[in-house]
C-alpha atoms as a PDB file:
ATOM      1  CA  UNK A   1      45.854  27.203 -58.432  1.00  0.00           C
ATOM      2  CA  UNK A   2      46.981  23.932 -57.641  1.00  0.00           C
ATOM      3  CA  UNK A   3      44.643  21.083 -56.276  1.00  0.00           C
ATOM      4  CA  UNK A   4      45.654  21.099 -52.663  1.00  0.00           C
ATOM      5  CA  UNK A   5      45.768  24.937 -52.689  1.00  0.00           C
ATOM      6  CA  UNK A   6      41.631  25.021 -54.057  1.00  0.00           C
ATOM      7  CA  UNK A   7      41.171  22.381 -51.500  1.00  0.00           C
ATOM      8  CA  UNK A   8      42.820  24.469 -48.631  1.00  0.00           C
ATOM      9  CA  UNK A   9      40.592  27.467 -49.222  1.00  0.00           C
ATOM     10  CA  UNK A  10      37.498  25.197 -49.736  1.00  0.00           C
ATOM     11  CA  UNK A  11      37.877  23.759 -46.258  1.00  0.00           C
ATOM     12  CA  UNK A  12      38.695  26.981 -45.046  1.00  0.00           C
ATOM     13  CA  UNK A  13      35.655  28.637 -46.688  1.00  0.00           C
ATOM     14  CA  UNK A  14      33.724  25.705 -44.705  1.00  0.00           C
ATOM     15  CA  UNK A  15      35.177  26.434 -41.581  1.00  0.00           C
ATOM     16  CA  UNK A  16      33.989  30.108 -41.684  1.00  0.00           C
ATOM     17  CA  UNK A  17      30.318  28.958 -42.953  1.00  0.00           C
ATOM     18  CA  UNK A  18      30.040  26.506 -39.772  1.00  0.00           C
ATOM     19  CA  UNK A  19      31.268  29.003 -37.516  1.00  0.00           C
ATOM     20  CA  UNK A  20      29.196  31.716 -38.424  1.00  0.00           C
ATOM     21  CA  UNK A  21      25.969  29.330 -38.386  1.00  0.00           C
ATOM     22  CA  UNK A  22      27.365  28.357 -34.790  1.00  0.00           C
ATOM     23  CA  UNK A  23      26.962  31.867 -33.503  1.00  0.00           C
ATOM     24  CA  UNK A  24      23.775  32.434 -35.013  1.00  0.00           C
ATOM     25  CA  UNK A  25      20.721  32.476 -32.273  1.00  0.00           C
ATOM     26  CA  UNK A  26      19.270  28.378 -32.029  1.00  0.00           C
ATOM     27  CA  UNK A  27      15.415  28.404 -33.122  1.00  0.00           C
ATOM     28  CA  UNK A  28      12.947  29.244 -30.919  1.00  0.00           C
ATOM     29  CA  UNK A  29      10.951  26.612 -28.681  1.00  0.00           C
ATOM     30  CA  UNK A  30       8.324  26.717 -26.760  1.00  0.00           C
ATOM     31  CA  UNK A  31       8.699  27.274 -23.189  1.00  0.00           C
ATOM     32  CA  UNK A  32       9.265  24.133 -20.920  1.00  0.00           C
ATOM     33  CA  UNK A  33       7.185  25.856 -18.107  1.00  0.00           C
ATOM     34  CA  UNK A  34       3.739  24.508 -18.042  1.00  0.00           C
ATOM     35  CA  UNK A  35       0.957  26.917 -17.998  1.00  0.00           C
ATOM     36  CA  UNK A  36      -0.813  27.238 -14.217  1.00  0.00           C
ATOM     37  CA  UNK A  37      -4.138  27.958 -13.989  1.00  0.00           C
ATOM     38  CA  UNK A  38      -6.277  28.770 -10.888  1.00  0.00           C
ATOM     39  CA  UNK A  39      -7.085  26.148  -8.930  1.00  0.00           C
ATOM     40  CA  UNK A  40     -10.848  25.891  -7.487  1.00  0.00           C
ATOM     41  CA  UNK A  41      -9.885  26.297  -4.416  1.00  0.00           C
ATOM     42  CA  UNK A  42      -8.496  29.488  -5.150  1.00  0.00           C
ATOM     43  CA  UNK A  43     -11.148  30.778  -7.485  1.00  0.00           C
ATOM     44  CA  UNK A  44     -14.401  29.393  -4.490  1.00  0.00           C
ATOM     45  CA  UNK A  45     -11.751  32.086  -2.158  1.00  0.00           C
ATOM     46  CA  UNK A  46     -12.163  34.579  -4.831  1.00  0.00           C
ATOM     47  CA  UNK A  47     -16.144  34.085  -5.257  1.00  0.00           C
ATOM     48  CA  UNK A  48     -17.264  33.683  -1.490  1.00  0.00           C
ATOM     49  CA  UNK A  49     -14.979  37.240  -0.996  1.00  0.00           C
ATOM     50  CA  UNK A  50     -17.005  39.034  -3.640  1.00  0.00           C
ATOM     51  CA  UNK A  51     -19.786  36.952  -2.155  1.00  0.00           C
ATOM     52  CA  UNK A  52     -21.306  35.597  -5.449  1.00  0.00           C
ATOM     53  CA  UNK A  53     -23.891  32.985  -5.457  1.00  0.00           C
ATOM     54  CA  UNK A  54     -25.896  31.255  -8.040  1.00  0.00           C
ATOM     55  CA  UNK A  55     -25.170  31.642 -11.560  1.00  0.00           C
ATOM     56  CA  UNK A  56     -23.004  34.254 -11.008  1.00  0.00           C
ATOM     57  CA  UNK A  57     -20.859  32.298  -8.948  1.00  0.00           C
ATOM     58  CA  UNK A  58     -20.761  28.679 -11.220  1.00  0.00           C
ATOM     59  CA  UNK A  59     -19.640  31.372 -14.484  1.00  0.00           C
ATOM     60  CA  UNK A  60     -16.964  33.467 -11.966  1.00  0.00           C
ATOM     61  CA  UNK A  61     -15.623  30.007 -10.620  1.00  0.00           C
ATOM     62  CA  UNK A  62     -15.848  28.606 -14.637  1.00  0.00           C
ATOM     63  CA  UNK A  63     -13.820  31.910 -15.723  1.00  0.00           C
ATOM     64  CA  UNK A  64     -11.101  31.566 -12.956  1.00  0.00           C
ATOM     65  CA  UNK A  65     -10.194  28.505 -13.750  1.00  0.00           C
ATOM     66  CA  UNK A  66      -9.608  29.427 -17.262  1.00  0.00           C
ATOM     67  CA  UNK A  67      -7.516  32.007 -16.788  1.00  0.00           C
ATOM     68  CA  UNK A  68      -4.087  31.701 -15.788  1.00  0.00           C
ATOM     69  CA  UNK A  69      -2.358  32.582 -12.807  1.00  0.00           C
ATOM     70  CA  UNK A  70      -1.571  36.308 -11.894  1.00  0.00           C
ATOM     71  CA  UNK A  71      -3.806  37.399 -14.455  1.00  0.00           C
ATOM     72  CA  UNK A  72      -6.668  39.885 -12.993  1.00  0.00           C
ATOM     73  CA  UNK A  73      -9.878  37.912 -12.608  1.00  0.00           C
ATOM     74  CA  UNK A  74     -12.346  40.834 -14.949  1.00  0.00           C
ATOM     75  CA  UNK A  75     -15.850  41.924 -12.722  1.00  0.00           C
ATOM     76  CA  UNK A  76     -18.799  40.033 -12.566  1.00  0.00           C
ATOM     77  CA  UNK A  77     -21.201  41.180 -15.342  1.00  0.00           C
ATOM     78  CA  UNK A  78     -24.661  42.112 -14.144  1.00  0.00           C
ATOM     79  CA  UNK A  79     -27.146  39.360 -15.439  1.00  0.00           C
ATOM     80  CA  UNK A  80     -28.926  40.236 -18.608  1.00  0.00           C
ATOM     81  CA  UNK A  81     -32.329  38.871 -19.760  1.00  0.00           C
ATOM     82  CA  UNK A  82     -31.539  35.678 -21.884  1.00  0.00           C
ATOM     83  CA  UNK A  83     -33.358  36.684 -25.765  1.00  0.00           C
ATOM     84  CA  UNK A  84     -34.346  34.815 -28.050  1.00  0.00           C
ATOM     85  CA  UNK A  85     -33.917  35.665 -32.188  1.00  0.00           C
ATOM     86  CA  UNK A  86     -36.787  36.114 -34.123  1.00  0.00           C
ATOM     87  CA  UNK A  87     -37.199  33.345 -36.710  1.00  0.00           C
END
């Protein structure tokens, strides 16, 4: 093979390579749409309907916010009797 020939099928080989990494799928990133969470006026709504109050209420309100939005908000757990280990 000639010189300009070797070159010829060099670029050409090139020109393949960059168009097959062109249609390949571009890296994944993270989504540009911020993550909404309850807001507390939304999650005091939510507590006075299941009419909590208390501690019950501060931990539902604390939960609410946390989660974020559309998610179902899980039921109240009945209050257990703190305990401490034995040392």
């Amino acid at each position: 093979m000639r010189a300009g020939a070797r070159a010829a099928v060099v670029a050409v080989i090139g020109l393949l390579a960059c168009r097959l990494c062109a249609g390949a799928e571009p890296p994944a990133y993270p989504s540009a749409t911020p993550v909404r969470h309850n807001s507390l006026k939304v999650c005091n709504q939510q507590a006075d309907a299941k009419k909590l109050s208390g501690a019950a209420r501060t931990q539902f309100v604390k939960h609410c916010q946390s989660e974020t939005v559309g998610a179902p908000a899980p039921a109240p757990a009945a209050a257990a009797p703190a305990t401490q280990a034995a040392r």
